[in-house]
C-alpha atoms as a PDB file:
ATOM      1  CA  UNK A   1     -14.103  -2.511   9.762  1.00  0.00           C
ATOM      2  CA  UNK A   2     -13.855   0.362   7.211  1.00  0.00           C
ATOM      3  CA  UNK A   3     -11.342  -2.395   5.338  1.00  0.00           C
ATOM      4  CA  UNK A   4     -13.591  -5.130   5.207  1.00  0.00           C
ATOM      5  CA  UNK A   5     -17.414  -3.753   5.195  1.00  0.00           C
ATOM      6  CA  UNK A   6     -17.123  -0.404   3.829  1.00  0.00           C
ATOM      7  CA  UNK A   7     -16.746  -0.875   0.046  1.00  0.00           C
ATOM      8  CA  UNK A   8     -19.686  -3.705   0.326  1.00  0.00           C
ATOM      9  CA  UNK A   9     -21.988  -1.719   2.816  1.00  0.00           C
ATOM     10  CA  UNK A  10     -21.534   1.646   0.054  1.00  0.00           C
ATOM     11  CA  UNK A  11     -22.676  -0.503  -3.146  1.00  0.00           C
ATOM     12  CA  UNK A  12     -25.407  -2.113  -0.858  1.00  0.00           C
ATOM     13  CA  UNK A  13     -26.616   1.930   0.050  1.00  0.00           C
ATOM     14  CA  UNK A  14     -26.130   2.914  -3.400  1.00  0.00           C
ATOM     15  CA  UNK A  15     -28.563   0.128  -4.954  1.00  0.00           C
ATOM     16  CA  UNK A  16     -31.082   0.402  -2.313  1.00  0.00           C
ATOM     17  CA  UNK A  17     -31.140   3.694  -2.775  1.00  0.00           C
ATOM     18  CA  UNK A  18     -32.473   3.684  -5.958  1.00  0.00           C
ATOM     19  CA  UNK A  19     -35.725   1.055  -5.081  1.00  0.00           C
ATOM     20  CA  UNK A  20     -36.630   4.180  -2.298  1.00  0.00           C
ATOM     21  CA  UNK A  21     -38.398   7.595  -2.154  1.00  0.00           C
ATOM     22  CA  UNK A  22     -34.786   8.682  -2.437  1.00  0.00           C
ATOM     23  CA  UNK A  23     -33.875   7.194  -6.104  1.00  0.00           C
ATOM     24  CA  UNK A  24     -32.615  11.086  -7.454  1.00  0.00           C
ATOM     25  CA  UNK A  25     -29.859  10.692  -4.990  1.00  0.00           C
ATOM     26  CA  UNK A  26     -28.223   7.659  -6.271  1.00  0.00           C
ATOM     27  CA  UNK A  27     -29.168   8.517  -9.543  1.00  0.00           C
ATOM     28  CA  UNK A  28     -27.701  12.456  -9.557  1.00  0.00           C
ATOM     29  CA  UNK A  29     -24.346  10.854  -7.660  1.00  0.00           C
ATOM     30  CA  UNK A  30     -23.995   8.463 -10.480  1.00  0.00           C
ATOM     31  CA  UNK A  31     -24.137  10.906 -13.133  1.00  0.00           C
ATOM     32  CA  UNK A  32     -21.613  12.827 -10.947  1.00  0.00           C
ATOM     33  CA  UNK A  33     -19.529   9.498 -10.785  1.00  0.00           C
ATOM     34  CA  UNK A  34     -19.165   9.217 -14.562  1.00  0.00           C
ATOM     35  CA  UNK A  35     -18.119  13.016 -14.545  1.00  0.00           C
ATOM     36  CA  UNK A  36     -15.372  12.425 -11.978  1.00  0.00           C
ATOM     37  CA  UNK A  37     -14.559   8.732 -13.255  1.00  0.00           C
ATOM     38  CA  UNK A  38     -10.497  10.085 -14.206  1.00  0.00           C
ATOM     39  CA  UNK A  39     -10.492  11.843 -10.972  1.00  0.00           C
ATOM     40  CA  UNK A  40      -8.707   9.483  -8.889  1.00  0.00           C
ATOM     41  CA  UNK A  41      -5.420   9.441 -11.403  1.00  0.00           C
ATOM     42  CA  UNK A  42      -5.321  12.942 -12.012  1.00  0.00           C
ATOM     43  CA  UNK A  43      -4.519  14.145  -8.689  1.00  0.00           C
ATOM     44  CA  UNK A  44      -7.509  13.144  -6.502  1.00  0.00           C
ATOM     45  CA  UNK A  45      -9.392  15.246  -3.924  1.00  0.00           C
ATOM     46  CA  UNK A  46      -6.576  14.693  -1.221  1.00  0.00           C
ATOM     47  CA  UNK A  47      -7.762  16.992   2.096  1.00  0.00           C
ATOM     48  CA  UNK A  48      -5.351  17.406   5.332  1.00  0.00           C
ATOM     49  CA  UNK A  49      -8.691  17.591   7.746  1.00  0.00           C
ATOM     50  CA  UNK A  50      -9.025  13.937   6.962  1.00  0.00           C
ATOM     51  CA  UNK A  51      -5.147  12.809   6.940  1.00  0.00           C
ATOM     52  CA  UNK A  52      -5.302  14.439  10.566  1.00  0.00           C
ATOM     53  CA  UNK A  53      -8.188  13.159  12.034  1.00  0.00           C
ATOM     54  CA  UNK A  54      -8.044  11.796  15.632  1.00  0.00           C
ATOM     55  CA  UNK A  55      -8.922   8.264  14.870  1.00  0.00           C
ATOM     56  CA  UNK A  56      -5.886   7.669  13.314  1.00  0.00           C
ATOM     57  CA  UNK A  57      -4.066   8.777  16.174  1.00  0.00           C
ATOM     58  CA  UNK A  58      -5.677   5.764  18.042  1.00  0.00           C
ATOM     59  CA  UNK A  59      -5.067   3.257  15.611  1.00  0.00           C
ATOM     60  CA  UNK A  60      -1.400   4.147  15.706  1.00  0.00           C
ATOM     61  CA  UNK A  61      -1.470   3.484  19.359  1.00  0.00           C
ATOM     62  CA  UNK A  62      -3.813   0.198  19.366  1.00  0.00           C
ATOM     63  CA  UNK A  63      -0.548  -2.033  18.067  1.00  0.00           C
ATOM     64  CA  UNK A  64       0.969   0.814  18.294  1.00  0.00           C
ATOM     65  CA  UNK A  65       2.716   1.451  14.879  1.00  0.00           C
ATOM     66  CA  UNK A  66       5.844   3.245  14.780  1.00  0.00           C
ATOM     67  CA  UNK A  67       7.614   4.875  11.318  1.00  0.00           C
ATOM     68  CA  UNK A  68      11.620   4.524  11.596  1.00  0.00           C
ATOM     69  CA  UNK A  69      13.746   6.954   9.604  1.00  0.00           C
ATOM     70  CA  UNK A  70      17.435   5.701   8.702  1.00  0.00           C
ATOM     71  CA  UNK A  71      18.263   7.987   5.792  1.00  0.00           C
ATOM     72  CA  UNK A  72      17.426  12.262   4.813  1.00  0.00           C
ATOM     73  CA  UNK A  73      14.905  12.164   1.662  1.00  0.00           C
ATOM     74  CA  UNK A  74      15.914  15.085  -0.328  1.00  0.00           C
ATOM     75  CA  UNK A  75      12.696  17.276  -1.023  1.00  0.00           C
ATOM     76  CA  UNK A  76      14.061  18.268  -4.572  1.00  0.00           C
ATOM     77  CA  UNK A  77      14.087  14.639  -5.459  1.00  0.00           C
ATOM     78  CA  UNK A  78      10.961  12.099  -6.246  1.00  0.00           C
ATOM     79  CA  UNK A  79      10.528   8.834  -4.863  1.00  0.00           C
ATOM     80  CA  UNK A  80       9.071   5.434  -5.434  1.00  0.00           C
ATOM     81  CA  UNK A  81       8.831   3.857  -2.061  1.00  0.00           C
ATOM     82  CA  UNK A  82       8.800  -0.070  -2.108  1.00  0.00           C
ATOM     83  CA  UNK A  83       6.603  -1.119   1.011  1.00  0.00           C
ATOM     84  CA  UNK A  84       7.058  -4.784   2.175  1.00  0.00           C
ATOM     85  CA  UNK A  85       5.292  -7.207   3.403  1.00  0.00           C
ATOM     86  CA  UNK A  86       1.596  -6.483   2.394  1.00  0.00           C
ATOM     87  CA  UNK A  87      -0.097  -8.055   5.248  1.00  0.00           C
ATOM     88  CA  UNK A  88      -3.305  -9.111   5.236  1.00  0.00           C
ATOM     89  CA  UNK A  89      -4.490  -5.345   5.384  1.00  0.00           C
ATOM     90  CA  UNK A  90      -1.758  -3.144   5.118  1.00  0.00           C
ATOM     91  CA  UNK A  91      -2.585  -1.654   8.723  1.00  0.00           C
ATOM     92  CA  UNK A  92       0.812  -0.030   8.837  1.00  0.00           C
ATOM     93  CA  UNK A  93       1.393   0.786   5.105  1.00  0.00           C
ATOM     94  CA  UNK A  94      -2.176   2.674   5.570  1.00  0.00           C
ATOM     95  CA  UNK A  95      -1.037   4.520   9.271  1.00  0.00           C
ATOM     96  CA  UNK A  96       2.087   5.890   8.595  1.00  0.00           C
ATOM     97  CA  UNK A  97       1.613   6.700   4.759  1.00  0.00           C
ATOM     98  CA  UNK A  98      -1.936   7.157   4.464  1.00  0.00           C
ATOM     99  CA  UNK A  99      -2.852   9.170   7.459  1.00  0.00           C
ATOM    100  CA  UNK A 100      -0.479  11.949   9.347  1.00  0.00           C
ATOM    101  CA  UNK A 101      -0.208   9.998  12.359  1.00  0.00           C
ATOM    102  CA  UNK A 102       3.153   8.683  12.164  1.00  0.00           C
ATOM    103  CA  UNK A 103       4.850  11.716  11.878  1.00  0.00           C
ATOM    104  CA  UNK A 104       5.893  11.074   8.323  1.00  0.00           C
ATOM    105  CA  UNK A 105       5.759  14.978   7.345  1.00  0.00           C
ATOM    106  CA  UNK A 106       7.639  16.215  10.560  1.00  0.00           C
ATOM    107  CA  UNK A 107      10.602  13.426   9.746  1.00  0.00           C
ATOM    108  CA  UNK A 108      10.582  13.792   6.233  1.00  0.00           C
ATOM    109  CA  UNK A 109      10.425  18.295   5.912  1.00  0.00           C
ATOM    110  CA  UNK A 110       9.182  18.731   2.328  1.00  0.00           C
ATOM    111  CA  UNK A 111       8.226  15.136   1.266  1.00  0.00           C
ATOM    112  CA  UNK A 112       4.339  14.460   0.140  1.00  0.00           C
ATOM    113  CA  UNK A 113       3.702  10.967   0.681  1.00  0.00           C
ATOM    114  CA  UNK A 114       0.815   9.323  -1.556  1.00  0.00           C
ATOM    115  CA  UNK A 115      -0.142   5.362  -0.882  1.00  0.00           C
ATOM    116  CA  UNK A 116      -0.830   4.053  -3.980  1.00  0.00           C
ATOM    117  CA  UNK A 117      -3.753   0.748  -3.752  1.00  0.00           C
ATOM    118  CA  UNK A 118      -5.510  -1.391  -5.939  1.00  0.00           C
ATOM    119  CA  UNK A 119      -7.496   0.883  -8.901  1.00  0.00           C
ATOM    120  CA  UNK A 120     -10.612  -1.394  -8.470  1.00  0.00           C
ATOM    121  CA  UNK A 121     -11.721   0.618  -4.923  1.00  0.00           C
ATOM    122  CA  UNK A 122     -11.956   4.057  -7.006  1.00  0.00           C
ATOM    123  CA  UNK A 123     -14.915   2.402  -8.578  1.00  0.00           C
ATOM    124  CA  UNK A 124     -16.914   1.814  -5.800  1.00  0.00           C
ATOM    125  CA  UNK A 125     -19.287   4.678  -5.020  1.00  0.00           C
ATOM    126  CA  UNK A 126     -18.982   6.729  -2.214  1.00  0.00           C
ATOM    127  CA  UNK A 127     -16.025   4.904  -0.793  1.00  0.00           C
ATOM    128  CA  UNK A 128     -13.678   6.267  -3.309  1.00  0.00           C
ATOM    129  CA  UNK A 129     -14.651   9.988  -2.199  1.00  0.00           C
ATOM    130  CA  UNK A 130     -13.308   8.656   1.297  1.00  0.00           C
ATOM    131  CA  UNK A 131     -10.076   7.150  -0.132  1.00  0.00           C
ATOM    132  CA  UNK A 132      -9.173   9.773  -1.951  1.00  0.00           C
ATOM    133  CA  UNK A 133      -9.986  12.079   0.985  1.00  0.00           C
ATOM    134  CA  UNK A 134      -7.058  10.534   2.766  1.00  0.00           C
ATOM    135  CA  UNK A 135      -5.028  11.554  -0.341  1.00  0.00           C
ATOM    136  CA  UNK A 136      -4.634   7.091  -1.825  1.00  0.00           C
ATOM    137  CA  UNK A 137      -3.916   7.124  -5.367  1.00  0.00           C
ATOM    138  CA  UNK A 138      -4.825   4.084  -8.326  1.00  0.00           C
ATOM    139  CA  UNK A 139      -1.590   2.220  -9.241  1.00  0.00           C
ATOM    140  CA  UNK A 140      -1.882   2.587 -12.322  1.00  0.00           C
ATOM    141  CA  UNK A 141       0.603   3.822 -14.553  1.00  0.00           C
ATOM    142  CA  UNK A 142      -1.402   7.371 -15.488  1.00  0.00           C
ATOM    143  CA  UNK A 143      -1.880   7.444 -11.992  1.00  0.00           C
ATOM    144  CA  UNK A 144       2.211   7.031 -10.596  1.00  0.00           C
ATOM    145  CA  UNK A 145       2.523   9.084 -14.027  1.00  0.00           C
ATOM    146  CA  UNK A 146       1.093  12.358 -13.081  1.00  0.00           C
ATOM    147  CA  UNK A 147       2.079  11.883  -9.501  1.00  0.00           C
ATOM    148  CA  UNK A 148       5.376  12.120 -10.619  1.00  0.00           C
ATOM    149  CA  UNK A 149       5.812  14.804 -12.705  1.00  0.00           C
ATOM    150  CA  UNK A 150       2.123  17.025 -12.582  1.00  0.00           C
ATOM    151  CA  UNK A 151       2.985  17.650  -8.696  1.00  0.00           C
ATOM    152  CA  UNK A 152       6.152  19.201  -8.446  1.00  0.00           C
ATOM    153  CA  UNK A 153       9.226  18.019  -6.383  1.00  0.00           C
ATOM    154  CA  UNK A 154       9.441  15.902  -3.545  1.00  0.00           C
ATOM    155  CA  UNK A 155       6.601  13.467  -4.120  1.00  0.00           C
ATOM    156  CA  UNK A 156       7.116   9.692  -2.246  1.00  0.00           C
ATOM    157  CA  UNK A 157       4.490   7.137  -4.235  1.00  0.00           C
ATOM    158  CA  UNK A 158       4.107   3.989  -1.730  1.00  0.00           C
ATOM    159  CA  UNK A 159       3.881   0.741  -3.749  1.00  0.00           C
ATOM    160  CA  UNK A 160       2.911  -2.121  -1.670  1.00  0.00           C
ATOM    161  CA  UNK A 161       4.993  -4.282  -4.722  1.00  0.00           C
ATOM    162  CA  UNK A 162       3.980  -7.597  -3.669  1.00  0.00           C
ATOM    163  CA  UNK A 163       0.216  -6.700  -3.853  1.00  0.00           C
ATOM    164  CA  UNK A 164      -2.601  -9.228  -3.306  1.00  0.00           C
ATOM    165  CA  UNK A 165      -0.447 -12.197  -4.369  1.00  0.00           C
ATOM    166  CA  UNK A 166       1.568 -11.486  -1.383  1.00  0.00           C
ATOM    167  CA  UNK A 167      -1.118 -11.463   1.502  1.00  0.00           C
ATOM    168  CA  UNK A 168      -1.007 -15.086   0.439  1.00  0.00           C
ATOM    169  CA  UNK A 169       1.871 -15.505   2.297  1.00  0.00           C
ATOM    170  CA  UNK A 170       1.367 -14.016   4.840  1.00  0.00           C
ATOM    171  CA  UNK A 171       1.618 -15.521   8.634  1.00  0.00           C
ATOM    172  CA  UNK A 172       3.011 -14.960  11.804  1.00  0.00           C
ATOM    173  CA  UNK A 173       6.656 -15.945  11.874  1.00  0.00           C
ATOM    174  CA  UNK A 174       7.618 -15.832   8.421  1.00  0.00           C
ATOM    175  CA  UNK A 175       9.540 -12.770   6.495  1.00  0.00           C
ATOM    176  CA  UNK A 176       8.132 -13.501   2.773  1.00  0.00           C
ATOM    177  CA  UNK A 177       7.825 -10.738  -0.140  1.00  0.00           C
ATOM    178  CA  UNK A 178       6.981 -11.546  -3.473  1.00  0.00           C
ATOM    179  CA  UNK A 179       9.482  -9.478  -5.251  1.00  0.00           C
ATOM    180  CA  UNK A 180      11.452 -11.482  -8.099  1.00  0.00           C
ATOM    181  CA  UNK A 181       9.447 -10.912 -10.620  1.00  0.00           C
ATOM    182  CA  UNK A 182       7.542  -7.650  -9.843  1.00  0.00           C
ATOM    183  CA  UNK A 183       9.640  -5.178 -12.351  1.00  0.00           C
ATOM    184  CA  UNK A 184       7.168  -2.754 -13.387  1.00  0.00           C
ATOM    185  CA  UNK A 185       7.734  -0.046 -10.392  1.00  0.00           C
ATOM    186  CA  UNK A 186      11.425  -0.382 -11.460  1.00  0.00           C
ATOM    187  CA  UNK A 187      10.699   0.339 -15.147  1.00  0.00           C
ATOM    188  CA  UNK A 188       8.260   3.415 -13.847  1.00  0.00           C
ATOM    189  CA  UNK A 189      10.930   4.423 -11.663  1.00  0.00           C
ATOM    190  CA  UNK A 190      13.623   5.112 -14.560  1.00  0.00           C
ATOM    191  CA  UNK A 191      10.757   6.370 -16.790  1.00  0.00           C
ATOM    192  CA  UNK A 192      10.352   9.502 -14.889  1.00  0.00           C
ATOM    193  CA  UNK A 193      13.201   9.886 -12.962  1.00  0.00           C
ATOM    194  CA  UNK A 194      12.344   8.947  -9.489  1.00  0.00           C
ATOM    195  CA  UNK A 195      14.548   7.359  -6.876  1.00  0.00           C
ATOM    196  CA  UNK A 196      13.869   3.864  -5.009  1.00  0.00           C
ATOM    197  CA  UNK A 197      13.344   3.724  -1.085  1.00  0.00           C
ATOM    198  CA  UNK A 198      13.041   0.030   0.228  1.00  0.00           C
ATOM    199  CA  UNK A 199      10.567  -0.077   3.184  1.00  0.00           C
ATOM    200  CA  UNK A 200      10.251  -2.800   5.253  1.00  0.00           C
ATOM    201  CA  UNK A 201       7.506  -3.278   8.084  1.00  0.00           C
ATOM    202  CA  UNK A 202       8.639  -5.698  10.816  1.00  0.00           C
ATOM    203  CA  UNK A 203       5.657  -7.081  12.523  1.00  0.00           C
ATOM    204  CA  UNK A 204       2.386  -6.650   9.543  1.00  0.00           C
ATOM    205  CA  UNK A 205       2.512 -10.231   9.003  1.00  0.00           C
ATOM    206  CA  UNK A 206       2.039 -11.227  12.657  1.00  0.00           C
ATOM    207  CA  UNK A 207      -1.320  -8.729  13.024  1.00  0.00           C
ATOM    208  CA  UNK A 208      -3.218 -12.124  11.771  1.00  0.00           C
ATOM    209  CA  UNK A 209      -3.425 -15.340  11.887  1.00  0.00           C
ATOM    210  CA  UNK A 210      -3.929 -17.495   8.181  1.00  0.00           C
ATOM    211  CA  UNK A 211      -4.811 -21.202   7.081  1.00  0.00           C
ATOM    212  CA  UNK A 212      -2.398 -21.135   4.201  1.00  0.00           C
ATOM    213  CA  UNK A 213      -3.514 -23.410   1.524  1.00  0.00           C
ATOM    214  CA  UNK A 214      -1.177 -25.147  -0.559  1.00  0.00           C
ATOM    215  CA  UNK A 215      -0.015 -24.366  -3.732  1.00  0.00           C
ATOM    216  CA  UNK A 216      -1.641 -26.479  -7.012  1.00  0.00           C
ATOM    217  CA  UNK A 217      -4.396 -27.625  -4.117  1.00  0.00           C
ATOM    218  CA  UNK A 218      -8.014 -26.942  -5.210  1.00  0.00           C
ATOM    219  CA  UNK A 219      -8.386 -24.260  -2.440  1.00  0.00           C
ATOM    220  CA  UNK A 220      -5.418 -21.965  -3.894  1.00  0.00           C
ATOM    221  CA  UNK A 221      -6.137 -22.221  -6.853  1.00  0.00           C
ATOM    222  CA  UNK A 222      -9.915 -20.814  -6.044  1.00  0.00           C
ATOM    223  CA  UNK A 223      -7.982 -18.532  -4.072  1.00  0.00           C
ATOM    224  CA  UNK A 224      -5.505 -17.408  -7.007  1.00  0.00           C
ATOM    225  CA  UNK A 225      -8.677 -17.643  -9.741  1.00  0.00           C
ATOM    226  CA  UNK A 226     -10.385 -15.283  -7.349  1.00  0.00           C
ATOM    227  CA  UNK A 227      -7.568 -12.606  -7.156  1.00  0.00           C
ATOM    228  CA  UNK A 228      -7.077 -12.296 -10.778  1.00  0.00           C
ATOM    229  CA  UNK A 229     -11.070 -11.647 -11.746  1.00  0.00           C
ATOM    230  CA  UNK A 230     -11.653  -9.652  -8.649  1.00  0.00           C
ATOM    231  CA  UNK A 231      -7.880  -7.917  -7.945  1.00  0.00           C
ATOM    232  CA  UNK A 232      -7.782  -8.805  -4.335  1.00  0.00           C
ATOM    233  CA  UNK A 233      -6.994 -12.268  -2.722  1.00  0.00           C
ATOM    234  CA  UNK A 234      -9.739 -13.764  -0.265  1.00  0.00           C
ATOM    235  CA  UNK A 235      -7.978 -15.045   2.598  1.00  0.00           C
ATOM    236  CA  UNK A 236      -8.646 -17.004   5.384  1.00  0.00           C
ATOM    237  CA  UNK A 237      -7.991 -15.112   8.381  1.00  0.00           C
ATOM    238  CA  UNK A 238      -8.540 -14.883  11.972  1.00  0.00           C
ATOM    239  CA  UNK A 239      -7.494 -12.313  14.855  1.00  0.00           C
ATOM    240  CA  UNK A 240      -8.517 -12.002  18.328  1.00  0.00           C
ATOM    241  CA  UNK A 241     -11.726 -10.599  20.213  1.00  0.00           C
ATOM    242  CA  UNK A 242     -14.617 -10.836  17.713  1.00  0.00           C
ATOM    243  CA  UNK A 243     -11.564 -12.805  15.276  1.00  0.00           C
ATOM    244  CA  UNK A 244     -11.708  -9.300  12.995  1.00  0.00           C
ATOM    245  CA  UNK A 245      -9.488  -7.645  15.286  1.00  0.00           C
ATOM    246  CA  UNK A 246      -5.676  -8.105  15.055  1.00  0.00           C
ATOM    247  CA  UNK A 247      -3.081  -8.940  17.706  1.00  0.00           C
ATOM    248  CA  UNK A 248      -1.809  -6.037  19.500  1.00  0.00           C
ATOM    249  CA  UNK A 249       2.036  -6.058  17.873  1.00  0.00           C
ATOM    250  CA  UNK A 250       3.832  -3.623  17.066  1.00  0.00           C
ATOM    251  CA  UNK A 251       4.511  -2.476  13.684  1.00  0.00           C
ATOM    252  CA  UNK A 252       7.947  -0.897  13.005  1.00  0.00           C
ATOM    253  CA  UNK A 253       7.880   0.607   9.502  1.00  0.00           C
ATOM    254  CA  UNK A 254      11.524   1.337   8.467  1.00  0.00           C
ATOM    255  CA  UNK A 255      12.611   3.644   5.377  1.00  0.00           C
ATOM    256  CA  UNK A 256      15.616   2.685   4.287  1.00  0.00           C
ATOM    257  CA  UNK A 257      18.498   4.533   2.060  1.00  0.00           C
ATOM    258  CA  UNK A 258      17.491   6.221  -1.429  1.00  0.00           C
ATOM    259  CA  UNK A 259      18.509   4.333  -4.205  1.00  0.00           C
ATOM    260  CA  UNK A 260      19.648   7.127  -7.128  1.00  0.00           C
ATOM    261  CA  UNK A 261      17.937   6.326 -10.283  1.00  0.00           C
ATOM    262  CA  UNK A 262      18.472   7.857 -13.947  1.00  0.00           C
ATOM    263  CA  UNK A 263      15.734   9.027 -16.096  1.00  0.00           C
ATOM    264  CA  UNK A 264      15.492   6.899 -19.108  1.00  0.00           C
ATOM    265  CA  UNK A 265      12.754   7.864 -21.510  1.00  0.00           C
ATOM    266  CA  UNK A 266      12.490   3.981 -23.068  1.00  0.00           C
ATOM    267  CA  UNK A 267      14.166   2.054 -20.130  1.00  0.00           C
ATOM    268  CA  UNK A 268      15.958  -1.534 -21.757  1.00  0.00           C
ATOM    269  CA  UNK A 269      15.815  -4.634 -19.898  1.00  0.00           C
ATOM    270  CA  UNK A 270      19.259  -4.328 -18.972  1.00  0.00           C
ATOM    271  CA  UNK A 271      19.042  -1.221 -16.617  1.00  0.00           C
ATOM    272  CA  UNK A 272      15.333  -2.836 -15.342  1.00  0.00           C
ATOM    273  CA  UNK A 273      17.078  -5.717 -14.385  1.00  0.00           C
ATOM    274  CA  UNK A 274      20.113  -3.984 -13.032  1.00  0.00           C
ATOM    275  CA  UNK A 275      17.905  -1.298 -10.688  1.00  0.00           C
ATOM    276  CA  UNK A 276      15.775  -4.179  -9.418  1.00  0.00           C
ATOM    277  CA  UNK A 277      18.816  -6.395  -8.443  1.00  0.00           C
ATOM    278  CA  UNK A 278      19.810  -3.117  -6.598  1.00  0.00           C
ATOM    279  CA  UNK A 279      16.654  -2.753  -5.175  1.00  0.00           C
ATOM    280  CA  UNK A 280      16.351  -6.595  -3.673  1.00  0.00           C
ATOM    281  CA  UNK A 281      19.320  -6.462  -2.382  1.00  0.00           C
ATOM    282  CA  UNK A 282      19.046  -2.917  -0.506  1.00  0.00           C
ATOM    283  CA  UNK A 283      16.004  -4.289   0.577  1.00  0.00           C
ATOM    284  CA  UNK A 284      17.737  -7.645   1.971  1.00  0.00           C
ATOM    285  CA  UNK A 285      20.313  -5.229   3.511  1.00  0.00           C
ATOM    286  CA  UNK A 286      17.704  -3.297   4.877  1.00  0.00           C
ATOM    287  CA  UNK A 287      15.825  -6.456   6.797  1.00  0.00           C
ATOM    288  CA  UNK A 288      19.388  -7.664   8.414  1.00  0.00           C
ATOM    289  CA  UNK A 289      19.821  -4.030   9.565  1.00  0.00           C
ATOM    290  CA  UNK A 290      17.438  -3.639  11.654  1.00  0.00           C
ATOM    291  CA  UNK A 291      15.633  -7.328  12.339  1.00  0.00           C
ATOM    292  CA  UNK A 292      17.011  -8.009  15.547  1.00  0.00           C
ATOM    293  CA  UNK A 293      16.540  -4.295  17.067  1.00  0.00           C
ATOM    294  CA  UNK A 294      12.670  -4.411  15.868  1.00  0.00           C
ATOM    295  CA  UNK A 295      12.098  -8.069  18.059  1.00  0.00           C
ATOM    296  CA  UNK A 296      13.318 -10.870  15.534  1.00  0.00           C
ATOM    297  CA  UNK A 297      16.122 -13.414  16.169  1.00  0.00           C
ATOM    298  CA  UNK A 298      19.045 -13.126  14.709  1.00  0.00           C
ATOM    299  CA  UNK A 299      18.451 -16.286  12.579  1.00  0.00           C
ATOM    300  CA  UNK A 300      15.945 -14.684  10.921  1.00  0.00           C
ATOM    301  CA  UNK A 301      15.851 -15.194   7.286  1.00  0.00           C
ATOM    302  CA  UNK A 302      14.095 -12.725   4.229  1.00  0.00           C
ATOM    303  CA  UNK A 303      12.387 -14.956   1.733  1.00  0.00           C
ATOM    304  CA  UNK A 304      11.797 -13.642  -1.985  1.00  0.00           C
ATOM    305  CA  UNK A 305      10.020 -14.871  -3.828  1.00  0.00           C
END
């Protein structure tokens, strides 16, 4: 509800605000918005009371959602963690990295995880107090920036690399991750230093069901023309009871190995290209691993795209 509703029903409050007896409200907040307009990429206003809430607790059980640890993240170390697929919502990219339901800090001593989403929700008011609350970042590159060297040691920045483009794709039955030419977390990886973790969630793309349009038809390209004004794709999606509410699968997020990465201040093509072939094919490695012990057939193939 919060994913859909939220960011509309706060603009709607904020406006209508100022047509009431209450118009100072929305007026002092926006003068405290353009104050705090850099806040999101400098850190944010990240607070453990909401992380820990009990509501989380239930949405990890409601699929349930499970984070899977296959390899030690040294504390000492930073990390750019690749999530795959995006979903149509992110549910467990959101549970097990945005909230401390999963158990992420108990299996991972030392390591502050920070989901990184789409800079556009840090501009609507209200709502991006709430975000930030739960410790999301902009991904943006001032953002990842001072995540990565303002905050110390042992910071894990969650990319979900294939983005809006991706939730495109996504469908029940089908393994697809837009990957081939997404570069740019590679290039901030070896800017500052920070090591790549593949992360794969078996089951987000079967929380929904999607009319995939397709491609060059009038429909996607609306679709497409829509995502790159607006940021996010509209998709065509339905679930069960009330059709907002996904299927009750599980979600098995899996953190693969670390992927050592050099700090270069002025990165060349060459070593993008040559930590990003690394990258797809731990990833690949990672989906084979562990496919048929997290409910998919043997047969089952990784698409990238």
């Amino acid at each position: 509800m919060t994913f859909l509703f939220l960011g509309v029903a706060c603009y709607i409050l904020f406006v209508y605000l100022m047509f009431t007896s209450l118009w100072p409200l929305s007026t002092l907040y926006f003068i405290w918005l353009v104050m705090d307009w850099h806040t999101p990429e400098r850190g944010g206003r990240r607070t453990t009371f909401v992380r820990k809430w009990k509501v989380w607790e239930h949405v990890r059980d409601f699929f349930p959602i499970k984070l899977v640890k296959t390899a030690e993240l040294n504390p000492n170390r930073n990390y750019i963690l690749g999530y795959h697929p995006h979903g149509i919502m992110g549910a467990g990219a959101f549970t097990c990295f945005g909230t401390d339901s999963c158990g992420i800090l108990e299996m991972f001593p030392g390591i502050r995880p920070s989901l990184a989403v789409l800079a556009g929700l840090f501009r609507i008011p209200f709502f991006r107090d709430y975000i930030m609350s739960s410790g999301l970042y902009p991904v943006s590159k001032q953002s990842l920036g001072h995540l990565l060297t303002k905050s110390g040691k042992g910071n894990a920045v969650v990319i979900v690399i294939g983005g809006a483009a991706e939730s495109l794709a996504s469908t029940p039955g089908v393994n697809t991750v837009l990957v081939k030419q997404r570069k740019g977390f590679v290039r901030v990886a070896l800017e500052f230093g920070a090591d790549l973790v593949p992360v794969y969630a078996f089951g987000e793309n079967e929380l929904f069901k999607q009319v995939i349009f397709p491609e060059r038809s009038l429909r996607r390209r609306i679709q497409d023309l829509f995502k790159s004004i607006m940021g996010f794709a509209p998709c065509l999606f339905a679930g069960e009871h009330f059709v907002i509410l996904p299927y009750r699968i599980p979600v098995i997020t899996v953190v693969g190995s670390p992927i050592p990465v050099p700090k270069r201040v002025a990165p060349t093509e060459e070593e993008v290209d040559h930590y990003h072939r690394i990258y797809i094919e731990a990833l690949c490695k990672l989906f084979h691993e562990h496919k048929v012990s997290c409910g998919l057939p043997e047969s089952q193939k990784l698409r990238i795209i």
